[in-house]
C-alpha atoms as a PDB file:
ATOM      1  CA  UNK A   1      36.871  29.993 -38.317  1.00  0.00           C
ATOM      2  CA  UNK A   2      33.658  27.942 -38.624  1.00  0.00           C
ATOM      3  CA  UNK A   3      33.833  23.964 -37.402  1.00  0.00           C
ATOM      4  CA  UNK A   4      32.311  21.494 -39.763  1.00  0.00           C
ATOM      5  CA  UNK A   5      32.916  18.771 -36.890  1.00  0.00           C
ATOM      6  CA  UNK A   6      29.013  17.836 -36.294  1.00  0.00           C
ATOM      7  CA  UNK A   7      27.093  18.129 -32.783  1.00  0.00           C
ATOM      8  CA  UNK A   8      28.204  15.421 -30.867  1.00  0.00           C
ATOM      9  CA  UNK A   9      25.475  12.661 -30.803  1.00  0.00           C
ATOM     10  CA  UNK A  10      25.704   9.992 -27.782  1.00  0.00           C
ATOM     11  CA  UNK A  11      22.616   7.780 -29.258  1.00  0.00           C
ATOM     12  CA  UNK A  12      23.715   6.614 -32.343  1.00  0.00           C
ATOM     13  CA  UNK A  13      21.220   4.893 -35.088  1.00  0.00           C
ATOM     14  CA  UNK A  14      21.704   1.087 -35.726  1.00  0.00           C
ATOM     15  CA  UNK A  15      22.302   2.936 -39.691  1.00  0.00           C
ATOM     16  CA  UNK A  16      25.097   4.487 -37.777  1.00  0.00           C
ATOM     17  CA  UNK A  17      26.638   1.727 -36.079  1.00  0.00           C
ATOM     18  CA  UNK A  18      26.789  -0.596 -39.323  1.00  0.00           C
ATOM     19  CA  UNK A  19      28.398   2.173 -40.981  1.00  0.00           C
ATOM     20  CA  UNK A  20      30.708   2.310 -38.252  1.00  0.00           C
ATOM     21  CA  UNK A  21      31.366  -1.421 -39.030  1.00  0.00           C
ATOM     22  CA  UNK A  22      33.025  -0.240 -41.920  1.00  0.00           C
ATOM     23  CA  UNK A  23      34.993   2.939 -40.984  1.00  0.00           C
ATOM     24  CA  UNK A  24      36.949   3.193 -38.376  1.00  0.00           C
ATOM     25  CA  UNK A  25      36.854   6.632 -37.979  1.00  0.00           C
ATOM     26  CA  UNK A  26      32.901   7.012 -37.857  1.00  0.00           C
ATOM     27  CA  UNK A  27      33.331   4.490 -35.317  1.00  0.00           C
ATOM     28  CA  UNK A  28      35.687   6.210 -32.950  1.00  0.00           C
ATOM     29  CA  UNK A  29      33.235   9.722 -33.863  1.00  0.00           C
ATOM     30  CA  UNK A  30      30.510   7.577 -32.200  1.00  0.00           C
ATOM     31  CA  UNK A  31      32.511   5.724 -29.493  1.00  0.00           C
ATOM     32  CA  UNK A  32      33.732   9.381 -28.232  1.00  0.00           C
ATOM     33  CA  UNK A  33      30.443  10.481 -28.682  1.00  0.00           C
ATOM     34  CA  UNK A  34      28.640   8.004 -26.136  1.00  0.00           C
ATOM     35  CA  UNK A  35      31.549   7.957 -23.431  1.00  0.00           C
ATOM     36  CA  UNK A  36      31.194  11.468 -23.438  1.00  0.00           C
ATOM     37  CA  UNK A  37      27.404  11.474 -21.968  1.00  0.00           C
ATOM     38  CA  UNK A  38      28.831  10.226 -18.864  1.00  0.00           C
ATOM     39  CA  UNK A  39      32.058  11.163 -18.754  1.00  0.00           C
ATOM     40  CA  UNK A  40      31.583  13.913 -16.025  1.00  0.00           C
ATOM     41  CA  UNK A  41      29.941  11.143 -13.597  1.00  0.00           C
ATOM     42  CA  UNK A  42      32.799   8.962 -13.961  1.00  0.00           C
ATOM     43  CA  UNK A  43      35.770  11.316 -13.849  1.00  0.00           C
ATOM     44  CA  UNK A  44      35.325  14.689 -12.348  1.00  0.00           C
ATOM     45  CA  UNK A  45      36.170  15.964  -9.601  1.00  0.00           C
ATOM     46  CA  UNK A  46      33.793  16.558  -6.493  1.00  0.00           C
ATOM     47  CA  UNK A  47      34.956  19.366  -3.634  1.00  0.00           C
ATOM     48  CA  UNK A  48      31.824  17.986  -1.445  1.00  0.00           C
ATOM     49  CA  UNK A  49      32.940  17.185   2.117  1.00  0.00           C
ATOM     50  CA  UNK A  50      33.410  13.627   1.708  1.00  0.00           C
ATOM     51  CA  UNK A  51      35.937  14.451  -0.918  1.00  0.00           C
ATOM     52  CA  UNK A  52      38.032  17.078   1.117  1.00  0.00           C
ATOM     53  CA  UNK A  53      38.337  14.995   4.126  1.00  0.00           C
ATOM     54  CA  UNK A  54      39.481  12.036   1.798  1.00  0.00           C
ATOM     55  CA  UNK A  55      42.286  14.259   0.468  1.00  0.00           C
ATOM     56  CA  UNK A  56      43.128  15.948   3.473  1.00  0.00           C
ATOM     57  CA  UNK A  57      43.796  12.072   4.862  1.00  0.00           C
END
């Protein structure tokens, strides 16, 4: 099964964004689509030492 869901696309054109103005659902495509660029520096998890010793605490 082939997805027609496009590439996601974290720099949106200012076409885009008034589009987005006007359908919700383009607008949450593009709102998911930006988070996502930094999602991993915000919310994963690190097993570095400083880390460890925090859980271990």
């Amino acid at each position: 099964m082939t997805s027609t869901d496009p590439a996601p696309n974290p720099h949106a054109t200012a076409e885009e964004v008034e589009a987005a103005r006007h359908d919700s659902k383009l607008a949450q495509v593009l709102y998911h689509d930006w988070e996502a660029e930094s999602y991993d520096d915000k919310w994963s998890i690190s097993y570095d030492k400083r880390c460890v010793d925090y859980a271990r605490d």
